[in-house]
N, C-alpha and C. Protein backbone atom coordinates (compact mmCIF):
# COMPACT_ATOMS: atom_id res chain seq x y z
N UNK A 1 15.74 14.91 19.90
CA UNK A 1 14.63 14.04 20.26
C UNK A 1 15.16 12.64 20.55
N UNK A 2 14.88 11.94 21.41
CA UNK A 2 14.92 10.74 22.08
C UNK A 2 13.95 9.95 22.07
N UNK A 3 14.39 8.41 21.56
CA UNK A 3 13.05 7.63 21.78
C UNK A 3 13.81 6.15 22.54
N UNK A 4 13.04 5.81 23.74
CA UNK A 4 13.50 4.55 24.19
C UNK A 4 13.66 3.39 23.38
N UNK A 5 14.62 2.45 23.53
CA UNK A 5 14.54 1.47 22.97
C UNK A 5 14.81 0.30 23.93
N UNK A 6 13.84 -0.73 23.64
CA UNK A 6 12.84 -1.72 24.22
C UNK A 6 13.56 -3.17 23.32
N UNK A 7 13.42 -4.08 24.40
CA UNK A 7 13.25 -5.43 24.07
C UNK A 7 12.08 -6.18 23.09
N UNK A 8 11.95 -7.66 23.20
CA UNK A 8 11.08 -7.88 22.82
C UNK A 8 10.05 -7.98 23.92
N UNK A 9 10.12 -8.07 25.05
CA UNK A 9 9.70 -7.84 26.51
C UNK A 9 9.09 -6.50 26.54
N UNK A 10 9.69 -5.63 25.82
CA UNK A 10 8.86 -4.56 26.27
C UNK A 10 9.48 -3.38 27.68
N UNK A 11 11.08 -3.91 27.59
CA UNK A 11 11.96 -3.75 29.16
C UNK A 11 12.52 -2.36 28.31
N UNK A 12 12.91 -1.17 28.86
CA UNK A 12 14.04 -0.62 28.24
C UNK A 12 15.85 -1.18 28.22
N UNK A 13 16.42 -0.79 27.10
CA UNK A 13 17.75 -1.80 26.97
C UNK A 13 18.57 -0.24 26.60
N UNK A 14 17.93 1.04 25.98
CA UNK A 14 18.85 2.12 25.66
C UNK A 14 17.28 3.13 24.80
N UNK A 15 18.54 4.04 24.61
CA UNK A 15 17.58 4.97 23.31
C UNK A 15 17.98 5.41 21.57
N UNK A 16 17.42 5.92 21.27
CA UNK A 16 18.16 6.54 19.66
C UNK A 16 17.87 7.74 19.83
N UNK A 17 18.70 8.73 18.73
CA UNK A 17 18.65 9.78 18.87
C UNK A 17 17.72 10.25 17.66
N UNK A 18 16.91 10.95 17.53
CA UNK A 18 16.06 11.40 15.87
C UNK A 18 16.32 12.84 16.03
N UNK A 19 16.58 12.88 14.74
CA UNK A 19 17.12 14.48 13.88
C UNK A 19 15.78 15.31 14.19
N UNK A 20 15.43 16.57 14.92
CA UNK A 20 14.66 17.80 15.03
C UNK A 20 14.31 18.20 13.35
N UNK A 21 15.29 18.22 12.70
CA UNK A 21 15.12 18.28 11.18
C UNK A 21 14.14 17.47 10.60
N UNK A 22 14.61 15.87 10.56
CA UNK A 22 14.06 15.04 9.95
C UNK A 22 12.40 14.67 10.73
N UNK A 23 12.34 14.59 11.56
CA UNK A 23 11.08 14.38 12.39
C UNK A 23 10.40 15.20 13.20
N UNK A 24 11.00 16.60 12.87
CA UNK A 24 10.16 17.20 14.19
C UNK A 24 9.81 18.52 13.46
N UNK A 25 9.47 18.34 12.24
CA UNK A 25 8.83 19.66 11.51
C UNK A 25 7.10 19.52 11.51
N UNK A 26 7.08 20.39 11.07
CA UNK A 26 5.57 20.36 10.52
C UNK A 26 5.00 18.83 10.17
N UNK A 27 4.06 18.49 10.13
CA UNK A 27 3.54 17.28 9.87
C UNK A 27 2.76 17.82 7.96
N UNK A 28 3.25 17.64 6.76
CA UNK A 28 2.39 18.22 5.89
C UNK A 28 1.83 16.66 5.32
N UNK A 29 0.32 17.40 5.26
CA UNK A 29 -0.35 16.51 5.20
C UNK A 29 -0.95 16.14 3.90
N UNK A 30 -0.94 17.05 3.02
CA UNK A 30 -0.91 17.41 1.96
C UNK A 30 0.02 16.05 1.12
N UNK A 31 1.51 16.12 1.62
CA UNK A 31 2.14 15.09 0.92
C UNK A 31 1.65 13.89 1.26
N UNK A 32 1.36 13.36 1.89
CA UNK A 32 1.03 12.00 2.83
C UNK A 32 -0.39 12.01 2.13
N UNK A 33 -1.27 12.54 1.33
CA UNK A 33 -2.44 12.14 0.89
C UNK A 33 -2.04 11.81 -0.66
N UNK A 34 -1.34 12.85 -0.89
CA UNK A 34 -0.70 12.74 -2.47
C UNK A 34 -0.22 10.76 -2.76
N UNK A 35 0.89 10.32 -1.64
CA UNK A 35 1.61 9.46 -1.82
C UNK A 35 0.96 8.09 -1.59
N UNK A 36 -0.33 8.60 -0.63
CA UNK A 36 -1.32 7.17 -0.31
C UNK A 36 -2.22 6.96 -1.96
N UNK A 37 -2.71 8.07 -2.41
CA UNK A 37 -3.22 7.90 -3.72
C UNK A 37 -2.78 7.13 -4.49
N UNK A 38 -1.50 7.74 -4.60
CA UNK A 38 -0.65 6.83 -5.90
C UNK A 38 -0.62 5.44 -4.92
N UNK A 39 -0.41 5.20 -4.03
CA UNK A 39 -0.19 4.00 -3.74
C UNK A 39 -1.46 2.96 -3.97
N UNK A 40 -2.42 3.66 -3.54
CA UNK A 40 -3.85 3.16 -3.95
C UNK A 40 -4.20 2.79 -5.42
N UNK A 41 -3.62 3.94 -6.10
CA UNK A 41 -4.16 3.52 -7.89
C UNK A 41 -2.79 2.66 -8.53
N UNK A 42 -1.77 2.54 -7.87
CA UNK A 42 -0.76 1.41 -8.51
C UNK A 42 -1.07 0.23 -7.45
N UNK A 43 -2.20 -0.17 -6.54
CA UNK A 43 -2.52 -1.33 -6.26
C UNK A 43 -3.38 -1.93 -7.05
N UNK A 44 -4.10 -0.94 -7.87
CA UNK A 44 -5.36 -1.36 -8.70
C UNK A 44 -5.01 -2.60 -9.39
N UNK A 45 -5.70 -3.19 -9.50
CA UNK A 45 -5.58 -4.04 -10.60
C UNK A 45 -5.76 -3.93 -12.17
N UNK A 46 -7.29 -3.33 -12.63
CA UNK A 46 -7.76 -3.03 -13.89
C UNK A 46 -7.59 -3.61 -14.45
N UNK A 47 -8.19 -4.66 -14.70
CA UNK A 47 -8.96 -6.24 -15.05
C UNK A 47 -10.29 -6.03 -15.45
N UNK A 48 -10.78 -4.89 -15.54
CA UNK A 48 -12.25 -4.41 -16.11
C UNK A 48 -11.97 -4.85 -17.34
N UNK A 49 -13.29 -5.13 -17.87
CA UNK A 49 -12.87 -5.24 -19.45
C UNK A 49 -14.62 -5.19 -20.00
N UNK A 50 -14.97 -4.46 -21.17
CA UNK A 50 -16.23 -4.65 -21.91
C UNK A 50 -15.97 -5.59 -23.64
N UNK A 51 -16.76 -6.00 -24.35
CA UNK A 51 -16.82 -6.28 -25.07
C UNK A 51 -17.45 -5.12 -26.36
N UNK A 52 -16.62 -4.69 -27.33
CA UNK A 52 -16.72 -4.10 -28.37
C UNK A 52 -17.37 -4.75 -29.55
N UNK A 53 -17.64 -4.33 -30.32
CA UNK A 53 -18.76 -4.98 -31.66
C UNK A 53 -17.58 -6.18 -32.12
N UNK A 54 -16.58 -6.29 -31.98
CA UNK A 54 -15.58 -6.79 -32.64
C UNK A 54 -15.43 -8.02 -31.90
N UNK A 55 -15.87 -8.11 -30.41
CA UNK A 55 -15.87 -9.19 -29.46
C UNK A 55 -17.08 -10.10 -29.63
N UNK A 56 -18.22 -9.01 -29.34
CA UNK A 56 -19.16 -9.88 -29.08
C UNK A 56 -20.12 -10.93 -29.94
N UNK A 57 -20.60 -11.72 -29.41
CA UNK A 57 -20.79 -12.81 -30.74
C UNK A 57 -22.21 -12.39 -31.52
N UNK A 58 -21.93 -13.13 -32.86
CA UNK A 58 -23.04 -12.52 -34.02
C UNK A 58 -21.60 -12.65 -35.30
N UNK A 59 -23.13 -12.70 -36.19
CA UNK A 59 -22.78 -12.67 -37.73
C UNK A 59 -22.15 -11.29 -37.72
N UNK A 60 -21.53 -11.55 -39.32
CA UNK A 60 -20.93 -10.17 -39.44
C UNK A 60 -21.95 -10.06 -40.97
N UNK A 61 -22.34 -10.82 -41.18
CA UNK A 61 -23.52 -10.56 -42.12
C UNK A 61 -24.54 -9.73 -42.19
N UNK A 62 -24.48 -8.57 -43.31
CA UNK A 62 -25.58 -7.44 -42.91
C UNK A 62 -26.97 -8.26 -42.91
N UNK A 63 -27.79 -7.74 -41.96
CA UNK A 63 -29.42 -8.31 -41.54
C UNK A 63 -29.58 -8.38 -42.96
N UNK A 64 -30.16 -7.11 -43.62
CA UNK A 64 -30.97 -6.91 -44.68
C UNK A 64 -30.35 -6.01 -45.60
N UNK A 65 -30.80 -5.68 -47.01
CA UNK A 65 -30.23 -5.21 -48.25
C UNK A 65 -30.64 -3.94 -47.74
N UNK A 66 -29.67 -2.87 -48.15
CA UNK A 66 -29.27 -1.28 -47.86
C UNK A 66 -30.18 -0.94 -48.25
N UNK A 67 -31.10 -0.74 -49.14
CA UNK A 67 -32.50 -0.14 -49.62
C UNK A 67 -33.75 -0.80 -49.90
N UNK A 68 -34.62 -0.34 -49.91
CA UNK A 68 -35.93 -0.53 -50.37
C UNK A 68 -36.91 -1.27 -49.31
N UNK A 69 -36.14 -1.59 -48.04
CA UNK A 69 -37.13 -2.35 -47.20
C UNK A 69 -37.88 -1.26 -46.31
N UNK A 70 -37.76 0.04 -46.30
CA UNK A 70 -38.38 0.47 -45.38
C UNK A 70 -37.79 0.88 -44.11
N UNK A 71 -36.52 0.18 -43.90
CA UNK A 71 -36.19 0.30 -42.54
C UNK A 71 -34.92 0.47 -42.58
N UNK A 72 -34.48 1.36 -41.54
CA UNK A 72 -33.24 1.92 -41.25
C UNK A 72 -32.31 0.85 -41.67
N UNK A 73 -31.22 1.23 -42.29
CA UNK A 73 -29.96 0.99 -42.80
C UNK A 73 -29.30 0.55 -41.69
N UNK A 74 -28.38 -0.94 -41.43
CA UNK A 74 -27.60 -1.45 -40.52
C UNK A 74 -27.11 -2.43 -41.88
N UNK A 75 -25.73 -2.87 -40.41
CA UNK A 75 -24.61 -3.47 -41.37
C UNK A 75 -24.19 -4.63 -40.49
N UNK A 76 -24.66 -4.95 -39.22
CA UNK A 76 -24.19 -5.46 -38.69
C UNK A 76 -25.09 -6.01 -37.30
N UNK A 77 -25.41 -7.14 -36.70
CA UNK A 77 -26.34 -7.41 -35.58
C UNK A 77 -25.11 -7.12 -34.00
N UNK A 78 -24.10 -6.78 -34.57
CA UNK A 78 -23.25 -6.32 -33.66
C UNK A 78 -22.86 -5.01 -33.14
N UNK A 79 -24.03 -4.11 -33.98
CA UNK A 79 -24.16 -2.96 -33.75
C UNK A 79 -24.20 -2.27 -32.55
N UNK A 80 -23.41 -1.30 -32.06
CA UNK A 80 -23.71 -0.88 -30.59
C UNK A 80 -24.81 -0.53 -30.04
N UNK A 81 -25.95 -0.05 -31.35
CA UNK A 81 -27.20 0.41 -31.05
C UNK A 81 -28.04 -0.26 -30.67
N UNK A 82 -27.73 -2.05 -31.03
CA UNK A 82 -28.38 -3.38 -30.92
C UNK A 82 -28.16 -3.67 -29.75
N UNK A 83 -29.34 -4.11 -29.23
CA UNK A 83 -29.78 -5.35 -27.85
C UNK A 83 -28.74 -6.54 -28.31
N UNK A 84 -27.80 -6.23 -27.28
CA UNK A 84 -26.50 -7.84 -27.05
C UNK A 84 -25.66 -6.78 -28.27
N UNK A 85 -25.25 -5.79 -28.40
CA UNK A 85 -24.61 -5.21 -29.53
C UNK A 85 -23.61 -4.87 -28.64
N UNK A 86 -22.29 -4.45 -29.45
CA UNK A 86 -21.07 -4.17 -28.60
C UNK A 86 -21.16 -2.62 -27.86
N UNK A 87 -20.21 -2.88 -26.79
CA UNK A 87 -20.02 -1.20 -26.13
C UNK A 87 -19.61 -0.34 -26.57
N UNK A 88 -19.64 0.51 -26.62
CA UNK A 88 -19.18 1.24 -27.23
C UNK A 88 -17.99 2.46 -26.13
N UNK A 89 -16.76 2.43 -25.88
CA UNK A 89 -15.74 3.57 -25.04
C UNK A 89 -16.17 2.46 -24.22
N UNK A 90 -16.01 1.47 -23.39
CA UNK A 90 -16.20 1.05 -22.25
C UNK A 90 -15.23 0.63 -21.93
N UNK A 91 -14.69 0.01 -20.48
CA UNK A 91 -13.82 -0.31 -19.91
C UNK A 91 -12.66 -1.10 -20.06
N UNK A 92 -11.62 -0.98 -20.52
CA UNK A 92 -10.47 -2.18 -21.17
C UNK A 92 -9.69 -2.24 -20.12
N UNK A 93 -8.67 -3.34 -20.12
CA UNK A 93 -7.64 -3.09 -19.17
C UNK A 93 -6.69 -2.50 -19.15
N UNK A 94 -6.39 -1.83 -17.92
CA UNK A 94 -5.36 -1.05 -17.85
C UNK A 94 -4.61 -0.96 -16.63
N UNK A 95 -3.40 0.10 -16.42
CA UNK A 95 -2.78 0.06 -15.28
C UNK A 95 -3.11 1.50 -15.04
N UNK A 96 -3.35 1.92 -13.44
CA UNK A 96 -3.86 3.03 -13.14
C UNK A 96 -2.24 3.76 -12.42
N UNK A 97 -1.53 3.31 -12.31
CA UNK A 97 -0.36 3.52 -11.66
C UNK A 97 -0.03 4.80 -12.53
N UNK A 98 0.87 5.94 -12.09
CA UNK A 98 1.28 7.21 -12.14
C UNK A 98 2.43 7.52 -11.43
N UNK A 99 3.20 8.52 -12.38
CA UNK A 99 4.49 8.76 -11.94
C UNK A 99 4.47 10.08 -10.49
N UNK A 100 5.20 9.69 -9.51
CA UNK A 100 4.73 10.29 -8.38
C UNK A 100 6.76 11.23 -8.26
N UNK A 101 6.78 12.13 -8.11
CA UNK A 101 8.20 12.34 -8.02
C UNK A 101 8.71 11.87 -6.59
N UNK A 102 10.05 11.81 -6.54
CA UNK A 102 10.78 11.08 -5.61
C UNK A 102 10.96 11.81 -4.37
N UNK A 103 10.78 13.40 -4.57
CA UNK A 103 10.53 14.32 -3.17
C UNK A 103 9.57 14.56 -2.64
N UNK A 104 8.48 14.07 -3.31
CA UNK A 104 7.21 13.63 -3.31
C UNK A 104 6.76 12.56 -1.59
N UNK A 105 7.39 11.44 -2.09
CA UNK A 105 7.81 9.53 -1.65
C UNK A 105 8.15 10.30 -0.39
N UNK A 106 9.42 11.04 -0.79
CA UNK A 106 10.51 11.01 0.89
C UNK A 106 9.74 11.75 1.87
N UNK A 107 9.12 13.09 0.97
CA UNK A 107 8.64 14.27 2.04
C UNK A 107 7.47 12.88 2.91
N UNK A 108 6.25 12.32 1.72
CA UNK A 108 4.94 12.09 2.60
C UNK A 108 5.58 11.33 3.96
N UNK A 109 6.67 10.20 3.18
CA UNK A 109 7.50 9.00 4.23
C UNK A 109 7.88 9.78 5.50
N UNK A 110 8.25 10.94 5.32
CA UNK A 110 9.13 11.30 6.32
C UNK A 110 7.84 12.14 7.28
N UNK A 111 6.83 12.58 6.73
CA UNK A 111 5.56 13.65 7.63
C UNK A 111 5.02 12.40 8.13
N UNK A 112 5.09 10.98 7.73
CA UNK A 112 4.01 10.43 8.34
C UNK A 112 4.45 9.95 9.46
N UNK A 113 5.82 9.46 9.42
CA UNK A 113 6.59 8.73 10.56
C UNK A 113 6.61 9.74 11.79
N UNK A 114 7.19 11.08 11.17
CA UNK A 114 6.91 12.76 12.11
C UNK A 114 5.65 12.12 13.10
N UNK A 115 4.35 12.08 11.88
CA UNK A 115 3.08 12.05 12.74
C UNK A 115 3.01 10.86 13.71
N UNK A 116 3.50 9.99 13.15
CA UNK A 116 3.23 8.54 14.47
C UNK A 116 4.04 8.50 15.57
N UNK A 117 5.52 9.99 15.53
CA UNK A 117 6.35 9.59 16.63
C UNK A 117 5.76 11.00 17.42
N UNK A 118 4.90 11.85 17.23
CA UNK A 118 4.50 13.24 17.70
C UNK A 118 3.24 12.26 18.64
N UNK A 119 2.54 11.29 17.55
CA UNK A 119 1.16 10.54 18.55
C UNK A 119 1.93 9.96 20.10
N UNK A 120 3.00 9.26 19.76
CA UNK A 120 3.33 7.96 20.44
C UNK A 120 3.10 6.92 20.01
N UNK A 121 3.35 7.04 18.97
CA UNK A 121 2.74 5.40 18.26
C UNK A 121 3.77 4.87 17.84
N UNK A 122 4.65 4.76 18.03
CA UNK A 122 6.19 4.41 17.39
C UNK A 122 6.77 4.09 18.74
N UNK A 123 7.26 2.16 18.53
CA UNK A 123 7.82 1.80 19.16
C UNK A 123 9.38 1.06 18.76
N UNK A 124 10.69 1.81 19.50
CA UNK A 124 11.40 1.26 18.52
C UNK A 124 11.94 -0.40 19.29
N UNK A 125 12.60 -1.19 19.09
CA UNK A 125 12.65 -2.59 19.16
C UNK A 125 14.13 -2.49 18.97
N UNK A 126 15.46 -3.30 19.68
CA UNK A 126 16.52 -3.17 19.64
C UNK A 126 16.94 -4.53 18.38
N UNK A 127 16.39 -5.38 18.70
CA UNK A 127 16.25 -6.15 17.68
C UNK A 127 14.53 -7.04 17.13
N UNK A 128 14.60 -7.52 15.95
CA UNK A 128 12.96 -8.35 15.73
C UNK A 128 13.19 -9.81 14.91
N UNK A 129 13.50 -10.86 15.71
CA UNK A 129 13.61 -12.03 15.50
C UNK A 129 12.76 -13.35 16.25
N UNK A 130 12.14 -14.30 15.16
CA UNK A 130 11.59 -15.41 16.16
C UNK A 130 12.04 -16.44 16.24
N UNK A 131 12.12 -16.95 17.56
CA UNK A 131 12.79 -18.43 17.35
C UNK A 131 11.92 -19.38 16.34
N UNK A 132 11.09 -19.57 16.22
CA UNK A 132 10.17 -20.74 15.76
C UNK A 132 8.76 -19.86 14.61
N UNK A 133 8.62 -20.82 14.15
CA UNK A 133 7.25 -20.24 13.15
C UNK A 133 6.28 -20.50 13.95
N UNK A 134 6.06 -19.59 14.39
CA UNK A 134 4.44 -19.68 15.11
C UNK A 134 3.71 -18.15 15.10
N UNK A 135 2.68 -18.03 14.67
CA UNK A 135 1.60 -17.10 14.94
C UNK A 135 1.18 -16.79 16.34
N UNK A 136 1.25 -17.43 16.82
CA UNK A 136 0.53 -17.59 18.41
C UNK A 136 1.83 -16.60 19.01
N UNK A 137 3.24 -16.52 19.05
CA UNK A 137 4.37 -16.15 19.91
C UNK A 137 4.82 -14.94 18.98
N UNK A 138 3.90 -14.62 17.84
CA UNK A 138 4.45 -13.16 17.21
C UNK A 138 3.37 -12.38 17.55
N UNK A 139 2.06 -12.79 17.63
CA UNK A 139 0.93 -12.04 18.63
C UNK A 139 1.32 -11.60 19.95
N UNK A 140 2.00 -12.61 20.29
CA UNK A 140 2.33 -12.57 22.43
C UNK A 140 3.47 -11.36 21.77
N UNK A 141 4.00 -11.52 21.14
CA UNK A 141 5.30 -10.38 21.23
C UNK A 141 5.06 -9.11 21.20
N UNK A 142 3.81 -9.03 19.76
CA UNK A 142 3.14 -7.60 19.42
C UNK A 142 2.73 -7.07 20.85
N UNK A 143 1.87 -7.79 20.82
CA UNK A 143 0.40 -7.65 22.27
C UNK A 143 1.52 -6.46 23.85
N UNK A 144 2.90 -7.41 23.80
CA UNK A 144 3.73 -6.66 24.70
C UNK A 144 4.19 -5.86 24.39
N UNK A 145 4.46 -5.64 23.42
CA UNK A 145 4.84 -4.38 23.12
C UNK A 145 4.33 -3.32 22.59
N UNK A 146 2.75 -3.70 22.84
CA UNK A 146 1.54 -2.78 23.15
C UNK A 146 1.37 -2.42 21.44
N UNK A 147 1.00 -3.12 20.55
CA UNK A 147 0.94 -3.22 19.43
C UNK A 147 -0.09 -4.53 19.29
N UNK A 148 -1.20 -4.43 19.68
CA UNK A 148 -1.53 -5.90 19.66
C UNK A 148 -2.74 -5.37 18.58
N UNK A 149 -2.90 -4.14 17.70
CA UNK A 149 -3.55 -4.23 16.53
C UNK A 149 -2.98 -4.03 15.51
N UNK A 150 -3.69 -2.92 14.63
CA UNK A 150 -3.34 -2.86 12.97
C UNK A 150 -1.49 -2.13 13.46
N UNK A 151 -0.48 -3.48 13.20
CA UNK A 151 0.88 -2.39 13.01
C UNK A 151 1.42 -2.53 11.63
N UNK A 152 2.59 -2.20 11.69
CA UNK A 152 3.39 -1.92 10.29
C UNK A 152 4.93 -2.35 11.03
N UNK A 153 5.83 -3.39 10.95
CA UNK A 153 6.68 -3.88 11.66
C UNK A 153 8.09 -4.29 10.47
N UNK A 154 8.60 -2.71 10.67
CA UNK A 154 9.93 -2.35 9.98
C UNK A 154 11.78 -2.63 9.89
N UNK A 155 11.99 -3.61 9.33
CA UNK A 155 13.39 -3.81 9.84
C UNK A 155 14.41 -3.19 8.24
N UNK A 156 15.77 -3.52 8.83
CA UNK A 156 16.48 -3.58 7.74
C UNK A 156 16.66 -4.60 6.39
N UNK A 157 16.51 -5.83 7.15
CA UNK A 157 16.54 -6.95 6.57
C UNK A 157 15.28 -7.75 7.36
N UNK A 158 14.49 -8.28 6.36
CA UNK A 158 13.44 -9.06 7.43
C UNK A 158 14.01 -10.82 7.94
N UNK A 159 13.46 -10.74 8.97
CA UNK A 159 13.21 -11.85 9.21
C UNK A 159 12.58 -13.33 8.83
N UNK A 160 12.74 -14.06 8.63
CA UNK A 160 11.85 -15.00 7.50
C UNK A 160 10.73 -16.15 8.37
N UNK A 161 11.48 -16.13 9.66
CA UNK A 161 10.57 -17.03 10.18
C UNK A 161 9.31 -15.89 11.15
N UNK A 162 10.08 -14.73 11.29
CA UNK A 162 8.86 -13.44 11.62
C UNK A 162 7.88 -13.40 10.63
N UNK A 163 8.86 -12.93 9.62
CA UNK A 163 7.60 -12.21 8.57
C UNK A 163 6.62 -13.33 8.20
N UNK A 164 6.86 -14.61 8.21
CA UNK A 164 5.54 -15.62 8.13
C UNK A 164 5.27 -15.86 9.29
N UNK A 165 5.15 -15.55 10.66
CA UNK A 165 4.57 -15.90 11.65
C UNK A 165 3.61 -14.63 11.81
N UNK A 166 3.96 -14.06 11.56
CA UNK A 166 2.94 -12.36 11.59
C UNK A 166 2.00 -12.21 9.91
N UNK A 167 2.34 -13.24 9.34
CA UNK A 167 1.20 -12.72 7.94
C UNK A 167 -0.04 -13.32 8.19
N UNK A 168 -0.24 -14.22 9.06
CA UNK A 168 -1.59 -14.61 9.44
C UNK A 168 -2.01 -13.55 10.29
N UNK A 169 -1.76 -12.94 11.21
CA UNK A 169 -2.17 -11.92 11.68
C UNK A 169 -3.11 -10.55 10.93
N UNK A 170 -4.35 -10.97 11.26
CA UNK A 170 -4.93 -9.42 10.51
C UNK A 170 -4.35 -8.18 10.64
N UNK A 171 -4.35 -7.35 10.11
CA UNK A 171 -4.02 -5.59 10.04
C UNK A 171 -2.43 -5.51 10.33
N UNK A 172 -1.46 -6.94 10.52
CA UNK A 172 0.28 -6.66 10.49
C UNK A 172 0.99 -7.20 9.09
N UNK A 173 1.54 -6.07 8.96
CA UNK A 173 2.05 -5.82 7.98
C UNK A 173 3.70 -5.41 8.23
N UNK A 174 4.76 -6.55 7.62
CA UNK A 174 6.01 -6.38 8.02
C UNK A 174 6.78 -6.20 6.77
N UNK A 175 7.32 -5.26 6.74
CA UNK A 175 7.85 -4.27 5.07
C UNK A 175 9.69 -4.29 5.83
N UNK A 176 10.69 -3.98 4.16
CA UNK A 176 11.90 -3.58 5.20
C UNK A 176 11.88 -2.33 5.06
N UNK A 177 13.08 -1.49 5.59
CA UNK A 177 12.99 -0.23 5.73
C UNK A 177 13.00 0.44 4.08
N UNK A 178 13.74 -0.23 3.22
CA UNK A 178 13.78 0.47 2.09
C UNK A 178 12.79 0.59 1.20
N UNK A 179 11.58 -0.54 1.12
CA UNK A 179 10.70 -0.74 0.78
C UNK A 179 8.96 0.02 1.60
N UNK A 180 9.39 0.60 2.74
CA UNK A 180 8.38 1.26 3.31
C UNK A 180 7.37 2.42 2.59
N UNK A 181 6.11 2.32 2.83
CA UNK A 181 5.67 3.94 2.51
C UNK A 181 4.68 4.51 3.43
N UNK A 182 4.06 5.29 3.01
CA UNK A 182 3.40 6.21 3.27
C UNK A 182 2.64 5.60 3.85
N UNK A 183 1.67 5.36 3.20
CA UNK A 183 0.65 4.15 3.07
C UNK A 183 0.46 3.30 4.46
N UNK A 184 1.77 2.53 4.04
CA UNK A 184 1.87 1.45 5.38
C UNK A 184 1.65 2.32 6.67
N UNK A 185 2.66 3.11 6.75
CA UNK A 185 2.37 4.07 8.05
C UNK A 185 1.51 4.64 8.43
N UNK A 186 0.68 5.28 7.59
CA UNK A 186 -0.40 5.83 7.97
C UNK A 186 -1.61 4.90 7.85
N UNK A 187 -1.80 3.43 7.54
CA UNK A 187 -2.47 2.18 7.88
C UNK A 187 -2.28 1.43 9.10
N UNK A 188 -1.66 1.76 9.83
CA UNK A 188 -1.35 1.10 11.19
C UNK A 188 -1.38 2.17 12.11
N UNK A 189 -2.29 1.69 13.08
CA UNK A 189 -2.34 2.17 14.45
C UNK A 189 -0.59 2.52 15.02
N UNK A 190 0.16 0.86 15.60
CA UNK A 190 1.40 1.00 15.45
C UNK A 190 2.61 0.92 14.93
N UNK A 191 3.71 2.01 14.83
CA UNK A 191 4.94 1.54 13.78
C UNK A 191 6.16 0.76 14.93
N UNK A 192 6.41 -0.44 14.68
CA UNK A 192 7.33 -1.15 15.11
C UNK A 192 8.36 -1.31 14.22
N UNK A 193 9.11 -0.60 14.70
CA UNK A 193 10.78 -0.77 13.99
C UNK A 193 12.10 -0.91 14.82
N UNK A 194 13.09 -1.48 14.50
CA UNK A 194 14.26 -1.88 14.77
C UNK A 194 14.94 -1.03 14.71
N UNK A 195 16.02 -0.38 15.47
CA UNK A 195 17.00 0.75 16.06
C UNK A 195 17.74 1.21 14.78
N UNK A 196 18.16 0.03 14.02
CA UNK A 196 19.32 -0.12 12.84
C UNK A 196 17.97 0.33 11.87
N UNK A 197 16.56 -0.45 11.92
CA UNK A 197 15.66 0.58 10.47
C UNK A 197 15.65 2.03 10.56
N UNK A 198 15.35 2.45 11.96
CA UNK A 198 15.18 3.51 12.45
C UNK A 198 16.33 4.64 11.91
N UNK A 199 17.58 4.02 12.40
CA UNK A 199 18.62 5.31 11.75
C UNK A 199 19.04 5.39 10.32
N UNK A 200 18.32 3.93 9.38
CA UNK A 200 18.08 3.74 8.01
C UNK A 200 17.54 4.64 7.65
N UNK A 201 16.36 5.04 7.79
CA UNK A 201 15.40 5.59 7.79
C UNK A 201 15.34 7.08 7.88
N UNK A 202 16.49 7.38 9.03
CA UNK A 202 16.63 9.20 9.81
C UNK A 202 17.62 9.39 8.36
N UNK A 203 18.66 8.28 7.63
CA UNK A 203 19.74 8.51 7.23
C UNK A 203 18.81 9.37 5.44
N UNK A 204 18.12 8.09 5.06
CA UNK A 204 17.61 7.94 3.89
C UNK A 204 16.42 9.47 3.92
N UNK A 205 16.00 9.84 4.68
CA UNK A 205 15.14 10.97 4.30
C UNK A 205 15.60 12.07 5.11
N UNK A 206 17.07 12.29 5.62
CA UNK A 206 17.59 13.56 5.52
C UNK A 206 18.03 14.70 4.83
């Protein structure tokens, strides 16, 4: 399999070669839902939190004496059973994140990239550098190279005056190759990557 490789112009300059192995199997889709999950519940935050009898405010002074008044036995106005009384099992903080295995990561990484280079949605880039910090000239760059929405823009090493000229940009998202997932790829319309991420990439999930 052959994929052109393009300027920042958008000109052809050469091609790469991609492994039939690594990219040109089955698309399983199965993994690629597995790996967006976990990616989803280790973004969580879980910052929920309720207040327990132990939190919420009030005496700890029983209302009234254990017998003879007539009325149900309590020990506490912090009772869960009580109006403004604590929760009882409710929400604490936590981390929702889960252990995902590592053939897991490679298979979804590797079906999803499969799927965006089977669409045409994968454009590879011989190199991705900007002269200047500007938003305005990393749009003009996307836009030509027919990426002018939601992409995912992959190198080996990032760029520093790129990767902040493209974070104002809605729906672009610029990851390096080792740090990529599932997720990202299958969140972007287009994958823009660099020749050198690209055979990172064929190398790391062969």
């Amino acid at each position: 399999m052959q994929l052109d490789v393009v300027n920042s112009q958008n000109a052809k300059v050469g091609s790469v070669a991609l492994s039939d192995d690594v990219f040109g199997g089955r698309v399983n889709r199965d993994l690629i839902w597995e790996s967006v999950v976990h990616a989803n519940a280790a973004a969580r935050r879980g910052t929920h939190k309720t207040k327990n009898r132990a939190n919420v405010t009030g005496s700890g002074k029983k209302p009234w004496r254990q017998k003879g008044t007539g009325r149900a036995r309590v020990g506490s106005v912090r009772n869960p059973l009580w109006r403004k009384g604590g929760t009882v099992f409710g929400p604490q903080p936590r981390s929702y994140d889960f252990a995902l295995p590592k053939k897991v990561k490679i298979g979804a990484l590797r079906a999803a990239l499969a799927s965006k280079i089977k669409d045409g949605h994968v454009v590879v880039v011989d190199a991705l550098a900007a002269g200047e910090l500007k938003t305005k000239a990393a749009a003009e760059m996307l836009k030509a190279l027919g990426a002018p929405g939601k992409a995912v823009i992959i190198d080996v090493t990032l760029d520093e005056k790129l990767a902040r000229s493209v974070a104002n940009i809605p729906g672009v998202v610029m990851v390096a190759s080792s740090r990529v997932s599932a997720r990202d790829v299958m969140n972007a319309d287009r994958v823009v990557a660099t020749k050198s991420a690209i055979e990172k990439l064929q190398e790391a999930l062969g």
